[in-house]
Protein backbone atom coordinates (compact mmCIF):
# COMPACT_ATOMS: atom_id res chain seq x y z
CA UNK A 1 -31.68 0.36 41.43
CA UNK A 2 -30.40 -1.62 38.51
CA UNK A 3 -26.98 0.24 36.86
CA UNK A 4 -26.74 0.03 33.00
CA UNK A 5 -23.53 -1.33 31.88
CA UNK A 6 -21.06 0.90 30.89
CA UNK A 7 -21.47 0.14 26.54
CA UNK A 8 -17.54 0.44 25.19
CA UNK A 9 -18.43 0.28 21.87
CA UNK A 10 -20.44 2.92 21.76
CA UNK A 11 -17.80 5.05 23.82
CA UNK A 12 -14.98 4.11 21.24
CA UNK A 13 -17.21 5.14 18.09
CA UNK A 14 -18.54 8.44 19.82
CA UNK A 15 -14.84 9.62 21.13
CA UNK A 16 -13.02 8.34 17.36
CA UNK A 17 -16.36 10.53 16.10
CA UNK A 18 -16.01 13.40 18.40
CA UNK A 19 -12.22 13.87 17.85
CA UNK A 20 -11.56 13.55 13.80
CA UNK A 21 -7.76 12.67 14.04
CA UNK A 22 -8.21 9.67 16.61
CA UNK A 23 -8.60 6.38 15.83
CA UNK A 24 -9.10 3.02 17.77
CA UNK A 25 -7.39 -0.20 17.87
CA UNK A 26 -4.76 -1.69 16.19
CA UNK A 27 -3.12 -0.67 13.01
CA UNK A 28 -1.06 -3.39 11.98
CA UNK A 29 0.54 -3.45 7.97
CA UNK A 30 -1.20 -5.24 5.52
CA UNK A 31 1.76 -4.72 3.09
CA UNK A 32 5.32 -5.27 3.01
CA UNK A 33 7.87 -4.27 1.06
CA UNK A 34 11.64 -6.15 0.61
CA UNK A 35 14.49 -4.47 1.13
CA UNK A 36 16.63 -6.79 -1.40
CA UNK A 37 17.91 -8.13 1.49
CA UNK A 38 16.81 -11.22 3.47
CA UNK A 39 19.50 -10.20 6.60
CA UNK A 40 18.90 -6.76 6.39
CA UNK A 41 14.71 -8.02 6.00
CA UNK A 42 15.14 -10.28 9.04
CA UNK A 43 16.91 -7.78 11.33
CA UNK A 44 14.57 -5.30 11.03
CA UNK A 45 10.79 -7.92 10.85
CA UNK A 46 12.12 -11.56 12.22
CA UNK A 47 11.23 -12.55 8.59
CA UNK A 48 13.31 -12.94 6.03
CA UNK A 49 10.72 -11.86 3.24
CA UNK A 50 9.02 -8.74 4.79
CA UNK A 51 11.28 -5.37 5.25
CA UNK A 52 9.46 -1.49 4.97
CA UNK A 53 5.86 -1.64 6.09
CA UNK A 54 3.37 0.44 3.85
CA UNK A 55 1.62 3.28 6.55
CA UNK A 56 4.62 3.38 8.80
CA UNK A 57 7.49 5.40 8.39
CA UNK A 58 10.59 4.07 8.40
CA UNK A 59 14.47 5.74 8.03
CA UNK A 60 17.74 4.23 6.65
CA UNK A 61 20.40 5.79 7.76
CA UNK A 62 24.46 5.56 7.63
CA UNK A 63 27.50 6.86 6.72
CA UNK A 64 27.81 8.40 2.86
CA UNK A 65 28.28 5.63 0.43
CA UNK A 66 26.94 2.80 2.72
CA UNK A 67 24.07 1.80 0.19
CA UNK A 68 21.13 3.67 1.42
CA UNK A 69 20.02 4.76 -2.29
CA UNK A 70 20.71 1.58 -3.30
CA UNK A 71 18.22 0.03 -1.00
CA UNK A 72 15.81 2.66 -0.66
CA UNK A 73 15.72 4.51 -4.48
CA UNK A 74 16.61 1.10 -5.87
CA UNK A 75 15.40 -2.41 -4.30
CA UNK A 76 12.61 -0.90 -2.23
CA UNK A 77 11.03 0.72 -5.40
CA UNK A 78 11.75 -2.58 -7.35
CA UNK A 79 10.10 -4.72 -4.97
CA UNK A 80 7.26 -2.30 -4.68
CA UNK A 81 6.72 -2.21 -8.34
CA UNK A 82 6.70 -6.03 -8.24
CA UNK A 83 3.45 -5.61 -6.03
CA UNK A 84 1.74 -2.97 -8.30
CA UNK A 85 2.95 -0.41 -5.73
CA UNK A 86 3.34 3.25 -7.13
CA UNK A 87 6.91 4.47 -5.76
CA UNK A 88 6.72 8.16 -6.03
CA UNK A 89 10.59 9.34 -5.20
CA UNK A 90 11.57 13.06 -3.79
CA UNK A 91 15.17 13.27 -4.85
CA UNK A 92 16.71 16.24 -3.10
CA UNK A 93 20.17 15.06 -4.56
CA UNK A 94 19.24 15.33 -7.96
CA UNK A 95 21.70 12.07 -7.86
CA UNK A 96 18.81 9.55 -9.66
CA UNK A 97 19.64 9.41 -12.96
CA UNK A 98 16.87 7.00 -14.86
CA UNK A 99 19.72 4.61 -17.31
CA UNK A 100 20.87 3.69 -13.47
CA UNK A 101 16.73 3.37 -12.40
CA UNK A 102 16.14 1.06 -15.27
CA UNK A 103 19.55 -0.92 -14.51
CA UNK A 104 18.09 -1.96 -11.16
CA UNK A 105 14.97 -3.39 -13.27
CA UNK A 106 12.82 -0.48 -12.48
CA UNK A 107 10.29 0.37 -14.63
CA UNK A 108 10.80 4.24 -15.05
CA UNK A 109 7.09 4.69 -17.28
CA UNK A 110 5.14 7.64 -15.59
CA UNK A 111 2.57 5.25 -14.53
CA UNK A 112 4.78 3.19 -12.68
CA UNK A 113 7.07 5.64 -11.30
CA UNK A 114 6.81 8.97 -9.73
CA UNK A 115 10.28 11.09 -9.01
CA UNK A 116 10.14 14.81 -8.34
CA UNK A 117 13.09 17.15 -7.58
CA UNK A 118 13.13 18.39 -4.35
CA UNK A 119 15.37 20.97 -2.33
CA UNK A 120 12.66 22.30 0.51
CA UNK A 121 11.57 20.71 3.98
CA UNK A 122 8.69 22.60 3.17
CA UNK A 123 8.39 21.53 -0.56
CA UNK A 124 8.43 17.89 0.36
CA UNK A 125 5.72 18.58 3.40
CA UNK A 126 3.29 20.45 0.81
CA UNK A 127 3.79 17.58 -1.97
CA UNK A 128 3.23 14.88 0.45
CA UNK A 129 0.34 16.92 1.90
CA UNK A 130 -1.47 17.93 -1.25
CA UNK A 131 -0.92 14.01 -2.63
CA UNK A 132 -2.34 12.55 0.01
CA UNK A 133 -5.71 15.44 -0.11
CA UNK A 134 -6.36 13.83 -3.72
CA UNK A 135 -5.77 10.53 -2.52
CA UNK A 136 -8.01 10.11 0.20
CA UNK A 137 -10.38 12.07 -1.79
CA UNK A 138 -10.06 9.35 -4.82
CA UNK A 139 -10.27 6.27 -2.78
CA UNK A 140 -12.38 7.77 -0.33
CA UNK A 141 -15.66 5.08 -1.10
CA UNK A 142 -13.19 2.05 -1.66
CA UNK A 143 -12.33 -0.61 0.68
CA UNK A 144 -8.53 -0.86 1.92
CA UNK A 145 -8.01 -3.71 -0.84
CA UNK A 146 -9.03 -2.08 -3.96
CA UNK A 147 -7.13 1.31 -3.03
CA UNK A 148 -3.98 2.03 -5.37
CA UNK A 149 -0.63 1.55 -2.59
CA UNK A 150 1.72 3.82 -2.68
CA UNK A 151 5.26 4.17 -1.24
CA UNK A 152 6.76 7.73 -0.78
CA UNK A 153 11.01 7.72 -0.67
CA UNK A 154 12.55 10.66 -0.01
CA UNK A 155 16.35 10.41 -1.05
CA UNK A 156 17.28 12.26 1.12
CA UNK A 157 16.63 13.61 4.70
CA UNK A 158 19.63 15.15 5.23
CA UNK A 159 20.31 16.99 1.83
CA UNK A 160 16.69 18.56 2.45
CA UNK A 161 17.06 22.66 3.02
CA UNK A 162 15.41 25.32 5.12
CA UNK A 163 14.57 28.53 4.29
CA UNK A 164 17.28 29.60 6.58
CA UNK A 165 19.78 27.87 4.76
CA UNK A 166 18.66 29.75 1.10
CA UNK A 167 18.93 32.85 2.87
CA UNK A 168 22.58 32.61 4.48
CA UNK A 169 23.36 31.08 0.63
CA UNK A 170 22.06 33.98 -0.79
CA UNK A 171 23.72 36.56 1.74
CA UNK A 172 27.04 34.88 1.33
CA UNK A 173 26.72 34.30 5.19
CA UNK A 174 26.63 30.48 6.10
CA UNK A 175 27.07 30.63 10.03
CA UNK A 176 24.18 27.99 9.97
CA UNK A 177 20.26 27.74 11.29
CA UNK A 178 20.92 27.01 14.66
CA UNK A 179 18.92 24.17 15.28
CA UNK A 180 15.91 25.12 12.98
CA UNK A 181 16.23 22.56 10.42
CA UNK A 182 16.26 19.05 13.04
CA UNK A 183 13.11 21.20 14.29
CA UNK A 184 11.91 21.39 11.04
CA UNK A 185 12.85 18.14 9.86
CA UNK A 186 10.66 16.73 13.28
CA UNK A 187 7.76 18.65 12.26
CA UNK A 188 7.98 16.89 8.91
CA UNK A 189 8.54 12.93 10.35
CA UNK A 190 5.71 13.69 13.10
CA UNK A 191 3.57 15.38 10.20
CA UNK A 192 4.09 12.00 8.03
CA UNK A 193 3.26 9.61 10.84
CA UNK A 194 -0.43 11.16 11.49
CA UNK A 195 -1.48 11.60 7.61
């Protein structure tokens, strides 16, 4: 009795078919983004031109002061712009103000920029959720190449609130949220790698 071969093609486009949020092979970036800086560039890529891939998610972090607005509200969005790349910015600070923007040679028009105020965990899940709905839906019938890139910057993490922390505000009672909001904040970051 002859046995048919085992066809892994077919098996990879049945199971990425069969389960919606799976998908096979490789997913290497197309696009890269500078940081402004060729050390900081070649630290984090080996090459001194390349620094934030687009469809990954990637964190500065540091001590307040260090630059991290700089790079990421300033240079990255630059350098993006530079490469028709729409920077849409979630400034939980309320610290971008747009003479200091246009200083940096950003181009603040609202068709080259996006920045929204932001306070929420949950605000900046929705936003990014609801964005990316009308995205997919818009470029839906286009090839990778001829969709419009975006990069998302959210400036930043750590000033981001929980529900939790409005309420203790609000009750005069800030004992803090034991724990909820780096569970909350993980939600988000896990949420933003599989959109």
């Amino acid at each position: 009795m002859v046995q048919k071969a085992f066809d892994v093609s077919k098996f990879r486009k049945n199971l990425t078919k069969a389960i919606p949020a799976m998908s096979s092979g490789f997913n290497d970036p197309k696009d890269w983004i500078s940081t402004g800086n060729h050390t900081l560039n070649y630290l984090m890529t080996g090459d001194f031109g390349r620094g934030v891939p687009l469809g990954k998610v990637t964190m500065f972090a540091g001590e307040s002061g260090a630059g991290k607005s700089y790079i990421c509200s300033g240079n990255l969005v630059r350098h993006a712009q530079k490469l028709d790349i729409l920077p849409v910015i979630l400034d939980s600070e309320n610290a971008l103000d747009e003479e200091w923007l246009r200083s940096l040679g950003i181009d603040t028009a609202p068709d080259k920029l996006m920045r929204f105020g932001v306070s929420m965990i949950d605000e900046v899940a929705k936003f990014i959720s609801e964005f990316m709905k009308e995205y997919k839906e818009a470029y839906a019938d286009l090839p990778y190449e001829e969709q419009k890139k975006v990069l998302f910057v959210i400036d930043s993490v750590g000033m981001l609130l929980t529900p939790t922390d409005i309420n203790q505000f609000e009750a005069g009672d800030m004992k803090g949220d034991m724990g909820r909001k780096a569970k909350a904040l993980t939600a988000l970051i896990l949420s933003l790698i599989h959109i």
